[in-house]
Structures are given as structure tokens and as C-alpha cells.
PDB file of N, CA and C in Angstrom:
ATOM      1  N   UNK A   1      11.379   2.295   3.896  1.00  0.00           N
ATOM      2  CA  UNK A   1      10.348   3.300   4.023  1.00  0.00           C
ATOM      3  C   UNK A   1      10.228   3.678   5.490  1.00  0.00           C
ATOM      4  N   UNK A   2      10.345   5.015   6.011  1.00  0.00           N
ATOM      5  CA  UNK A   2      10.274   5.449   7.242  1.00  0.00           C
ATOM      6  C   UNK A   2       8.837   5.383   7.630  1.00  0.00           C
ATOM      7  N   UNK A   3       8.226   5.394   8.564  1.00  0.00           N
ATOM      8  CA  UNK A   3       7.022   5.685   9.433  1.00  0.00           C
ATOM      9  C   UNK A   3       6.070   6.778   8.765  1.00  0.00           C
ATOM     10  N   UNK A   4       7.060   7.704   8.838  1.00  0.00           N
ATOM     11  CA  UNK A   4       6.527   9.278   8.148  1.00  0.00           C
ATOM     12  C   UNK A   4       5.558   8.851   6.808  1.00  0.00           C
ATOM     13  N   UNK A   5       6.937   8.854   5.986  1.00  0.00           N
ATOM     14  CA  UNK A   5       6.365   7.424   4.505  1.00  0.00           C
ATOM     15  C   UNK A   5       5.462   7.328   4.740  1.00  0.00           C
ATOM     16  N   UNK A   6       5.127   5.801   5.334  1.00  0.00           N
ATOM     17  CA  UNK A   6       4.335   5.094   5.725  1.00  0.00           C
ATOM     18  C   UNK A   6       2.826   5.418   6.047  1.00  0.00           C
ATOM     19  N   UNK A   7       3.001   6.273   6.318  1.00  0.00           N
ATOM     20  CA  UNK A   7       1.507   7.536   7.069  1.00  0.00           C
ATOM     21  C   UNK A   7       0.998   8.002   5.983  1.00  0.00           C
ATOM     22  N   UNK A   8       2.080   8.886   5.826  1.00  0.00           N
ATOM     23  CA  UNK A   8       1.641   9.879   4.281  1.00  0.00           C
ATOM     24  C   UNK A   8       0.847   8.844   3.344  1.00  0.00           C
ATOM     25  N   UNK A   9       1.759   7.704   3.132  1.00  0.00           N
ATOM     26  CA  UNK A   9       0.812   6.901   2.291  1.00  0.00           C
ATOM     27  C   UNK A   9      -0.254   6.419   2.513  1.00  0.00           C
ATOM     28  N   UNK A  10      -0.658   6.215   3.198  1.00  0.00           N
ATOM     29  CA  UNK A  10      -1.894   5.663   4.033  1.00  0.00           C
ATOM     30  C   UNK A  10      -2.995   6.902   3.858  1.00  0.00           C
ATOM     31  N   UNK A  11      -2.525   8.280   4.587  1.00  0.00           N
ATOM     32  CA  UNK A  11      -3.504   8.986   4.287  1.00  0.00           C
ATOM     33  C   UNK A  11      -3.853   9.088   3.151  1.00  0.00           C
ATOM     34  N   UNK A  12      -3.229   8.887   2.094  1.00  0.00           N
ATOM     35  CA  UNK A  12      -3.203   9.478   0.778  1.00  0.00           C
ATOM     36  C   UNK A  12      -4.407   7.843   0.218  1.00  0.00           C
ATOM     37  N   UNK A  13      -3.859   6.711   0.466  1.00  0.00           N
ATOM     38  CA  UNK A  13      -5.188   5.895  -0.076  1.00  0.00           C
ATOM     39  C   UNK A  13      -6.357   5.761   1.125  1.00  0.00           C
ATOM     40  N   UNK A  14      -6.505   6.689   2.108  1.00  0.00           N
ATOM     41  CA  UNK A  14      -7.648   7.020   2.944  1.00  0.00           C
ATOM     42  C   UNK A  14      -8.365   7.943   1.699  1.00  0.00           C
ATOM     43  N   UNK A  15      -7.888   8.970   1.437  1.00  0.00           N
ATOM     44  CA  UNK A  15      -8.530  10.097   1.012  1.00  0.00           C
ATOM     45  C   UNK A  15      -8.935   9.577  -0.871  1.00  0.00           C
ATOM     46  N   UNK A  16      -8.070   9.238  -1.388  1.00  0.00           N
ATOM     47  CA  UNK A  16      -8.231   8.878  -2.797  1.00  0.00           C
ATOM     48  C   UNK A  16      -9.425   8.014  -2.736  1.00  0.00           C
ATOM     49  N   UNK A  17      -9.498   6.785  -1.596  1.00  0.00           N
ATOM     50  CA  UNK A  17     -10.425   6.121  -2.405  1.00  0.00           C
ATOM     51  C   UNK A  17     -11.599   5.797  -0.983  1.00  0.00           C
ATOM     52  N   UNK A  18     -11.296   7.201  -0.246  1.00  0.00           N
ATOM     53  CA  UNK A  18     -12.788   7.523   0.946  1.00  0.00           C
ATOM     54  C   UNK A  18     -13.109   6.001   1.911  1.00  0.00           C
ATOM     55  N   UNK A  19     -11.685   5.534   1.995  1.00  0.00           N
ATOM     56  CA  UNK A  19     -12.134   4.714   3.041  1.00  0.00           C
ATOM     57  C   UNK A  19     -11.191   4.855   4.432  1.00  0.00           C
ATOM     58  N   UNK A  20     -11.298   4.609   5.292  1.00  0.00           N
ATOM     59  CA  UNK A  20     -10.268   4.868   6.447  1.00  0.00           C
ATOM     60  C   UNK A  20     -10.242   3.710   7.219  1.00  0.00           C
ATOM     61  N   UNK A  21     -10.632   2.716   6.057  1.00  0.00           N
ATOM     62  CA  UNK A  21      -9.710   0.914   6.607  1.00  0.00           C
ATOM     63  C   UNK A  21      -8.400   0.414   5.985  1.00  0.00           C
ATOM     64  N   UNK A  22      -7.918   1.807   5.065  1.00  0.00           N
ATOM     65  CA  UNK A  22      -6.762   1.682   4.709  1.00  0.00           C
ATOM     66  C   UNK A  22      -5.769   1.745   6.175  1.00  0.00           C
ATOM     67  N   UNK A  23      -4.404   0.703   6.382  1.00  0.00           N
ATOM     68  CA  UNK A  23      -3.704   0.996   7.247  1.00  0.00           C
ATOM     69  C   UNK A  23      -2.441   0.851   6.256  1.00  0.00           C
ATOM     70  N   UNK A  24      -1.354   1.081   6.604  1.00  0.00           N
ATOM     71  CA  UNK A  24       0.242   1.188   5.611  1.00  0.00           C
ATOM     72  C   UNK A  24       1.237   0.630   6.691  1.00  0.00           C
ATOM     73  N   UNK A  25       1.715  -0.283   7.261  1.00  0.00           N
ATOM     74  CA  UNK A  25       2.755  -0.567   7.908  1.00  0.00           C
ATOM     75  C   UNK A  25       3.957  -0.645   7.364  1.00  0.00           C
ATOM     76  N   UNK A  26       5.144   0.119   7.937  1.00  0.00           N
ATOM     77  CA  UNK A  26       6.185  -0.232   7.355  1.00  0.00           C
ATOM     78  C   UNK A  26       6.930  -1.522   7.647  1.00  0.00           C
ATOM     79  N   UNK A  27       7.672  -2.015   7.073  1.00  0.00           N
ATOM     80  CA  UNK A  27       8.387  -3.348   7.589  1.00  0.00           C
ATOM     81  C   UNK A  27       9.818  -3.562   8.442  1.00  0.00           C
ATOM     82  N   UNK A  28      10.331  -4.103   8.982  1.00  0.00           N
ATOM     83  CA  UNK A  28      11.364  -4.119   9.332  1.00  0.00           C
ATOM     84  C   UNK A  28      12.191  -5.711   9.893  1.00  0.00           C
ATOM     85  N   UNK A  29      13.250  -5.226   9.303  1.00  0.00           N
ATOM     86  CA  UNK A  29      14.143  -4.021   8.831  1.00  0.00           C
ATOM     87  C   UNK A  29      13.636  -3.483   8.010  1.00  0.00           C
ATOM     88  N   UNK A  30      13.236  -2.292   7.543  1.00  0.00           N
ATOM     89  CA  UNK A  30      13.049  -1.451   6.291  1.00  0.00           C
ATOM     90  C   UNK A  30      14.004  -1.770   5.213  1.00  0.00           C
ATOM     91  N   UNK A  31      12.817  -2.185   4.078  1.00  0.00           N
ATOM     92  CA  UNK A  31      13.553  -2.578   3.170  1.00  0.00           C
ATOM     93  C   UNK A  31      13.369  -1.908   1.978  1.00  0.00           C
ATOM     94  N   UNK A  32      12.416  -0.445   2.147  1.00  0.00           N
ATOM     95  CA  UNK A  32      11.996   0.746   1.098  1.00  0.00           C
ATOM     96  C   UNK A  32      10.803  -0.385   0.898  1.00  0.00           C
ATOM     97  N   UNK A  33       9.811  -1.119   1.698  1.00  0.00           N
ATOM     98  CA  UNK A  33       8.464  -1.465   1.368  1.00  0.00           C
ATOM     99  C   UNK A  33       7.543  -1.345   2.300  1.00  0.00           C
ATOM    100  N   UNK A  34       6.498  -1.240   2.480  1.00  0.00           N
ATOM    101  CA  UNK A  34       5.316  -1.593   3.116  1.00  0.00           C
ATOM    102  C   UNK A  34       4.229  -2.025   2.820  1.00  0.00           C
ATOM    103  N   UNK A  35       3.555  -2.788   4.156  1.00  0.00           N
ATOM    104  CA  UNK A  35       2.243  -3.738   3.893  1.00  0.00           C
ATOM    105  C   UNK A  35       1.349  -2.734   3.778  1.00  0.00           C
ATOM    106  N   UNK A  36       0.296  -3.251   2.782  1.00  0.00           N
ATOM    107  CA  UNK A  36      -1.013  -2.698   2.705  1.00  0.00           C
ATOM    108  C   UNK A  36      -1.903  -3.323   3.281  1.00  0.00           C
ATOM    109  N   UNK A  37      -2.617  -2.824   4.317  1.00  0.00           N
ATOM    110  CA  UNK A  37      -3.608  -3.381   4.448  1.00  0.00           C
ATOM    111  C   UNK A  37      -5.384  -3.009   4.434  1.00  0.00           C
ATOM    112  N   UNK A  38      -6.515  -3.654   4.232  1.00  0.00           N
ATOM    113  CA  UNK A  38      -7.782  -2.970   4.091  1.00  0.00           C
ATOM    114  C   UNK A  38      -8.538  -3.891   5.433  1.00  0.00           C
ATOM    115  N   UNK A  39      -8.879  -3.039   6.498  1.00  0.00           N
ATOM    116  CA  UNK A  39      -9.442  -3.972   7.690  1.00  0.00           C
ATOM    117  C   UNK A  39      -8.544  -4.594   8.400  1.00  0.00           C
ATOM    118  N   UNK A  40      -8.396  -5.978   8.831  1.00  0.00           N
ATOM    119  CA  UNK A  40      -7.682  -7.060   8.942  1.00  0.00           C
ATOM    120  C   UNK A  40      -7.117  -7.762   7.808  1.00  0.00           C
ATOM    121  N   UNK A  41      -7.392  -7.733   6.616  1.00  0.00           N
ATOM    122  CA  UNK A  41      -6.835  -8.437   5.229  1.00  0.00           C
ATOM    123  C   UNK A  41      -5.550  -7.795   4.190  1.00  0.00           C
ATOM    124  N   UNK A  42      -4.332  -8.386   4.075  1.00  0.00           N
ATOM    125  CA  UNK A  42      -3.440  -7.720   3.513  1.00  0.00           C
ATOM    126  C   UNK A  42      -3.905  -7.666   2.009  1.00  0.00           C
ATOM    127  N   UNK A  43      -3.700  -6.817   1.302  1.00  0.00           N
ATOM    128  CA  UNK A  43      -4.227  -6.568  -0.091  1.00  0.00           C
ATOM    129  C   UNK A  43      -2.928  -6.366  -0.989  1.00  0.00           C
ATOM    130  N   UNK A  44      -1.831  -5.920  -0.378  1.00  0.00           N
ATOM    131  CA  UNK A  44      -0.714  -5.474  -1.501  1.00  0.00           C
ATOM    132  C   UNK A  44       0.358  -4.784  -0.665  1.00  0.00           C
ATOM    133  N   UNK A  45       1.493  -4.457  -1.762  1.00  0.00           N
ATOM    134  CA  UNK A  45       2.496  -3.505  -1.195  1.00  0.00           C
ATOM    135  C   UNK A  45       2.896  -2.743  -1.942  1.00  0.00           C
ATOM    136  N   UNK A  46       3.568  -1.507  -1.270  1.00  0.00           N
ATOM    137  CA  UNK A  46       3.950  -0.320  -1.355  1.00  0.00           C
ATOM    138  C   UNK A  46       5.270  -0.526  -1.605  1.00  0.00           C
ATOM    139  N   UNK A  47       6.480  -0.029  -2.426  1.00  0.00           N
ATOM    140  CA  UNK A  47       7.502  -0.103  -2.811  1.00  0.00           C
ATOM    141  C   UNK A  47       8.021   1.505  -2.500  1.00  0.00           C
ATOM    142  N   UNK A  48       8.834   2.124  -2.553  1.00  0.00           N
ATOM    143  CA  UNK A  48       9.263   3.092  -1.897  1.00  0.00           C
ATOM    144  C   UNK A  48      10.529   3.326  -3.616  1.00  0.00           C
ATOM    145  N   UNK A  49      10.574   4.240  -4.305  1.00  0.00           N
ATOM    146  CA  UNK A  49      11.532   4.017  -5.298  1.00  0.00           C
ATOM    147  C   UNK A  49      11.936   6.017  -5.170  1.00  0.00           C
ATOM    148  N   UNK A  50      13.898   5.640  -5.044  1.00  0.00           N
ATOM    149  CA  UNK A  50      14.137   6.953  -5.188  1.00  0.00           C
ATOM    150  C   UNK A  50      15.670   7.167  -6.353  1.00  0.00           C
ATOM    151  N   UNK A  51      14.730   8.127  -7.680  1.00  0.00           N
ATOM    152  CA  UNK A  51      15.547   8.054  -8.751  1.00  0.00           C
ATOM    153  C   UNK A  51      15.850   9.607  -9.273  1.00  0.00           C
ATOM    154  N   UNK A  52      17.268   9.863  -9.118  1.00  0.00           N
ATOM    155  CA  UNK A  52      17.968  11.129  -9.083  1.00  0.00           C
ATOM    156  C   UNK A  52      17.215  12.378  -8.331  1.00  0.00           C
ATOM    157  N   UNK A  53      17.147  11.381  -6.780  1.00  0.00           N
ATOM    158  CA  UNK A  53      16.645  12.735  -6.141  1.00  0.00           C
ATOM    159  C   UNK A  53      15.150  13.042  -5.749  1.00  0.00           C
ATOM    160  N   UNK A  54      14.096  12.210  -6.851  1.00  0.00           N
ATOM    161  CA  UNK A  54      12.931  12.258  -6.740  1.00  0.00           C
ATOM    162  C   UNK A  54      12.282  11.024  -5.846  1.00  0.00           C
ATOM    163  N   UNK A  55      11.599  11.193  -5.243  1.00  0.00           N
ATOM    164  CA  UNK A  55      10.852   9.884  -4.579  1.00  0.00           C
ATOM    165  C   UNK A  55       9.432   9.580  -4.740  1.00  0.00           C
ATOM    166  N   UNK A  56       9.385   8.095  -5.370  1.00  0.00           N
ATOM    167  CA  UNK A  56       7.596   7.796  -5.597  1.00  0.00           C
ATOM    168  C   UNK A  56       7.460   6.686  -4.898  1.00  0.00           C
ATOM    169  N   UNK A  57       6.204   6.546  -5.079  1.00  0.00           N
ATOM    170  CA  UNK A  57       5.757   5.295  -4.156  1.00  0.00           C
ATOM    171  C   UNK A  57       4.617   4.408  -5.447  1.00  0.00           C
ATOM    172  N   UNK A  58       4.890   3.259  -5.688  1.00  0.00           N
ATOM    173  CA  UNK A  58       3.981   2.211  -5.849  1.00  0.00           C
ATOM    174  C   UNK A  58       3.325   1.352  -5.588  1.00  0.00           C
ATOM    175  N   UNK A  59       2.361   1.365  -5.643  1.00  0.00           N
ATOM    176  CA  UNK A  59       1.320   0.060  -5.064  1.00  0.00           C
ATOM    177  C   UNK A  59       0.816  -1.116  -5.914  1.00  0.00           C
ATOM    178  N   UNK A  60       1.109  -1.993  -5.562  1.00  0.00           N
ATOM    179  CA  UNK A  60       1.063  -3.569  -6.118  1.00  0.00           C
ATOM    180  C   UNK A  60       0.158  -4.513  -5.028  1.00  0.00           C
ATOM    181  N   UNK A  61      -0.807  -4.586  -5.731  1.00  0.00           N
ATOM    182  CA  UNK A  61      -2.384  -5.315  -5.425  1.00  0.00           C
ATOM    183  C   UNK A  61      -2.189  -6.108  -6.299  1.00  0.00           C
ATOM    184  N   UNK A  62      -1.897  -8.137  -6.004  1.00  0.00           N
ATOM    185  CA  UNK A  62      -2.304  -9.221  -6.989  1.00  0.00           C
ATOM    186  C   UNK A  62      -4.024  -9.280  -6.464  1.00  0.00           C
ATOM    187  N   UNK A  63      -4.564 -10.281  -7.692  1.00  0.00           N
ATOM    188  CA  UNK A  63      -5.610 -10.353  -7.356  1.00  0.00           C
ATOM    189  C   UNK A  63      -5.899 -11.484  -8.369  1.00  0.00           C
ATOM    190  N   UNK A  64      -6.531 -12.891  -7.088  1.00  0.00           N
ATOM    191  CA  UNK A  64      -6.370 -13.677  -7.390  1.00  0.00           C
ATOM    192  C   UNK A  64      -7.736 -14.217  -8.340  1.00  0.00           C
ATOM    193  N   UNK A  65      -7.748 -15.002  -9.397  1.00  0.00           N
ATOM    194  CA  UNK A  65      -8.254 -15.337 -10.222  1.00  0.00           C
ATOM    195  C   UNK A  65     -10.007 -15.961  -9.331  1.00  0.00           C
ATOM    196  N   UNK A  66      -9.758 -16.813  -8.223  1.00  0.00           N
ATOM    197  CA  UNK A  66     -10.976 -17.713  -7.726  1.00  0.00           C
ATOM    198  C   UNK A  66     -11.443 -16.643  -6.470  1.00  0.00           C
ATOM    199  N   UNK A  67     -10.832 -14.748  -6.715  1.00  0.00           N
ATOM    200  CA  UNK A  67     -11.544 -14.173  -5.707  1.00  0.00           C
ATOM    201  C   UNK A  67     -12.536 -13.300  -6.109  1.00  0.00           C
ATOM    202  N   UNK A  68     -12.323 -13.314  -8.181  1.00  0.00           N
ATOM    203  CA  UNK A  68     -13.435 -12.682  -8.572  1.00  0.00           C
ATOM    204  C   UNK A  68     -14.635 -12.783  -8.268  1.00  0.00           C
ATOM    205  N   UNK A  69     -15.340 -12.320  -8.117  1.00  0.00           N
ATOM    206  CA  UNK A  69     -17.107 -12.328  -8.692  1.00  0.00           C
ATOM    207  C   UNK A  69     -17.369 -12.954 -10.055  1.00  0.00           C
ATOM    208  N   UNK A  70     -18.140 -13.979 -10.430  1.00  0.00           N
ATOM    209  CA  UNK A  70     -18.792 -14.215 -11.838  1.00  0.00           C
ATOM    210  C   UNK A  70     -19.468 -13.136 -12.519  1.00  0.00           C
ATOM    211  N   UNK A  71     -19.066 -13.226 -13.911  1.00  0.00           N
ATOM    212  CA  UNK A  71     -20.210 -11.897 -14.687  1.00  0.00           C
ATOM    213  C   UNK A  71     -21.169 -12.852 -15.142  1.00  0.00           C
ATOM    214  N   UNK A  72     -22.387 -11.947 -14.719  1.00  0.00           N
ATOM    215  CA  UNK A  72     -23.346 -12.995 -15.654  1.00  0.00           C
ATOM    216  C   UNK A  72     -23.743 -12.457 -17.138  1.00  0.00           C
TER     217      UNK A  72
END
């Protein structure tokens, strides 16, 4: 994933979900991924996928079982 990438995506989960503690680093060597991050805390990654020509991007957030909140 280039820089460019990298941005675009970032703005794009700035604006979708109105926060601007989204940051997107790409990795390197570039390996078609980047870190997600919210603040200082990594949350997930970005996968970079290009199929006959078209290019998307996915985001993969685990989320760990003991970081829920209880329902009461």
C-alpha cells in the first residue's frame, strides 16, 4: 500500500465515522497492508486487494472477548 493509499484511507475512516483520531500507516516494506490506528492504540488492519484491475481496501478490527463492556 503506497502513502497516497494510506491517506485516502484514513481520510475516508476520518469522515465515515467523524473522528480525526483515525491515523493509517503504511508498513514497510509494503506488503499491500496498513496499521490502523485510533489515538495511540492499534485497533486493526487495512489489507490493500487488487482483482482484474479493480482495487479495494479492507479493514479487519479483532476484538477481544475481556475488552467488552458487560450487558446488564
Amino acid at each position: 500500500m503506497t502513502r497516497s493509499e494510506a491517506l485516502r484511507v484514513q481520510r475516508y475512516l476520518r469522515e465515515k465515522f467523524e473522528n480525526e483520531a483515525f491515523i493509517v500507516k503504511e508498513r514497510r516494506p509494503s506488503d499491500g497492508t496498513a496499521e490502523v490506528m485510533l489515538g495511540d492504540e492499534f485497533i486493526g488492519v487495512v489489507y490493500r486487494d487488487e482483482d482484474e484491475g479493480e482495487v479495494s481496501f479492507a479493514f479487519h478490527m479483532t476484538i477481544l472477548d475481556f475488552d467488552l463492556p458487560a450487558v446488564s
